[in-house]
Protein backbone atom coordinates (compact mmCIF):
# COMPACT_ATOMS: atom_id res chain seq x y z
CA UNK A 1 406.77 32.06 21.60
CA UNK A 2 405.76 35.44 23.75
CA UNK A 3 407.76 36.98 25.67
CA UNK A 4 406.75 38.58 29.01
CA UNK A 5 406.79 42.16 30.85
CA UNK A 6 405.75 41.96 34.06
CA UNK A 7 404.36 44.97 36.35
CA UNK A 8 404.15 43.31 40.14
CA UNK A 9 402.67 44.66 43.15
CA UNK A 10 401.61 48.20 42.24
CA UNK A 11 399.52 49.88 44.81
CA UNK A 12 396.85 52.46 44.78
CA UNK A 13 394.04 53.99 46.68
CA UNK A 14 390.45 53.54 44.88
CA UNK A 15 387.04 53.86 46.12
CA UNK A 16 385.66 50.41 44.28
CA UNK A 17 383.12 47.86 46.09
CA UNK A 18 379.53 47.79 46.60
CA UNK A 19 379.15 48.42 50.07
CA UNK A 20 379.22 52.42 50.89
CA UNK A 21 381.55 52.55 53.35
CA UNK A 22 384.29 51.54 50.61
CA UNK A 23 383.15 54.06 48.32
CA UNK A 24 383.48 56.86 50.99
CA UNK A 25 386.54 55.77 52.73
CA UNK A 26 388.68 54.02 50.32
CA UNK A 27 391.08 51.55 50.41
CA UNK A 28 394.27 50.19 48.36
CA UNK A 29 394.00 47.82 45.77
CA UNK A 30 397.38 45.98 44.32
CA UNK A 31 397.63 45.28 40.85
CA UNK A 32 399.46 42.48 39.03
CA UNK A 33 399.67 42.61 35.40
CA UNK A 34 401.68 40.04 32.79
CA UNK A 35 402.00 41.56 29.03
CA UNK A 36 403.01 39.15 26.42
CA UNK A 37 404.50 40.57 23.46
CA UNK A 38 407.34 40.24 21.16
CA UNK A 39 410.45 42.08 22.80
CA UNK A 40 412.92 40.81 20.18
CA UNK A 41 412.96 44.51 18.37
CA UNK A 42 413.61 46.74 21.37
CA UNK A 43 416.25 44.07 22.53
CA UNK A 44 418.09 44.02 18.65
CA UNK A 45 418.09 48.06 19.00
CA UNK A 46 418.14 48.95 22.46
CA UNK A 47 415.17 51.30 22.30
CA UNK A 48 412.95 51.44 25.18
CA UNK A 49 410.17 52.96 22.15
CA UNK A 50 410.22 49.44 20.95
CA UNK A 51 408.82 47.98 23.75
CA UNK A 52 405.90 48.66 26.73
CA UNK A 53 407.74 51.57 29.20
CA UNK A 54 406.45 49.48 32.30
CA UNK A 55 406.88 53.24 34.17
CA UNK A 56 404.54 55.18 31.50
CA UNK A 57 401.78 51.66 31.76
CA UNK A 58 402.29 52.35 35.88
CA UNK A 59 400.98 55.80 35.38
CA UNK A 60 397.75 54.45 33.57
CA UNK A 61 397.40 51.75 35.25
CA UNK A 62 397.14 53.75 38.76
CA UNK A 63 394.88 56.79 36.59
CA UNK A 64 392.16 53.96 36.05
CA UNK A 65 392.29 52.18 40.24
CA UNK A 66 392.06 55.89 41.40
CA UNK A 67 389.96 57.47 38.57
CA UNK A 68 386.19 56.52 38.29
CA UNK A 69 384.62 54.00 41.17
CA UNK A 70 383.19 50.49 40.17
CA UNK A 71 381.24 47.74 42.34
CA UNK A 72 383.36 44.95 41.26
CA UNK A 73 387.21 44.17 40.94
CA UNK A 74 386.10 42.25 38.09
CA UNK A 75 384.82 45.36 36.50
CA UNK A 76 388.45 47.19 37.45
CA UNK A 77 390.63 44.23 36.25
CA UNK A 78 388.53 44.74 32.69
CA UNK A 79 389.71 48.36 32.18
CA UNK A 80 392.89 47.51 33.62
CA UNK A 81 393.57 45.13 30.84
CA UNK A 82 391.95 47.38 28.05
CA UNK A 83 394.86 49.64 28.97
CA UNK A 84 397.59 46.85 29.04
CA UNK A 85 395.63 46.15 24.93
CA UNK A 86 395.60 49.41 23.90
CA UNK A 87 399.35 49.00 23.25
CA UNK A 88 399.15 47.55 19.74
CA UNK A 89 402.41 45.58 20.32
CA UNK A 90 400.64 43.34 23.15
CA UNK A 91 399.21 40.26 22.49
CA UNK A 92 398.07 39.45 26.06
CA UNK A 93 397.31 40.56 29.25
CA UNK A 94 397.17 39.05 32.52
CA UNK A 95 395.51 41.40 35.34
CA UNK A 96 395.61 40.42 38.76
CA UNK A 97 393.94 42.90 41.21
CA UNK A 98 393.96 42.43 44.88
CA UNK A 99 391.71 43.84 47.93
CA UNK A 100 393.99 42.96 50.63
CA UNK A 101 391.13 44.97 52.92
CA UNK A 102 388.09 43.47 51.60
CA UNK A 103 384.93 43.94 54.02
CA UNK A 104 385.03 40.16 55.21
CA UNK A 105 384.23 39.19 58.70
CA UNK A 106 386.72 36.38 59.01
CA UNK A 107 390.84 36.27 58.79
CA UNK A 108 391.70 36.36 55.23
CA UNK A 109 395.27 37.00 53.75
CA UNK A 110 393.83 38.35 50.39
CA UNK A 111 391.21 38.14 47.61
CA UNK A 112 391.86 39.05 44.19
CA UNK A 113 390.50 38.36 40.40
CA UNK A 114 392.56 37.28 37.93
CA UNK A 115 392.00 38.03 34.29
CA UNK A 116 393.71 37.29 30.74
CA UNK A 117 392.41 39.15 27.81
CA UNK A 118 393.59 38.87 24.36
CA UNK A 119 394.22 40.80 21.24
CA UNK A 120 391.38 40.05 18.88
């Protein structure tokens, strides 16, 4: 059985897509992430250092959608979830990211790529 941390709805301006005019403009991208993990330790102790500090992953996770530009959400919601594995205690990561302003022509409430990675 995992057990889940879950990071909802955190927003960011990034300059990611293909087309120019979203690399020179910008626009925000939301970001959805699920962690499975074992949280049994930091719950027996009480220690936040047993366990993911969802506010510490925030700050990464927002360094990586502002930091260097890619084409594709696909390639963001990669190096979103290397930095959701690169916590040794999580097994899995799922890594939603949204482009609620997407360069489409027709009325759209949202498109987004969902990933889940796993430890080895």
């Amino acid at each position: 059985m995992t057990d889940r941390i879950e990071l909802r709805g955190l927003r960011a301006r990034g300059f990611h897509g293909v087309l120019p005019a979203e690399r020179e403009l910008g626009q925000e991208f939301v970001v959805d992430v699920v962690l499975g993990l074992d949280l049994r330790p930091a719950a027996e102790k009480d220690d936040v250092a047993l366990t993911v500090h969802y506010g510490e992953l925030a700050d990464r996770l927002v360094e990586v959608v502002t930091g260097e530009p890619v084409d594709l959400i696909e390639t963001l919601a990669e190096r979103l979830a290397e930095v959701c594995l690169a916590d040794p205690r999580v097994l899995n990561a799922e890594v939603t990211v949204h482009k609620p302003a997407a360069p489409i022509v027709h009325p759209f409430t949202d498109v987004a790529v969902t990933i889940t990675r796993s430890r080895g």
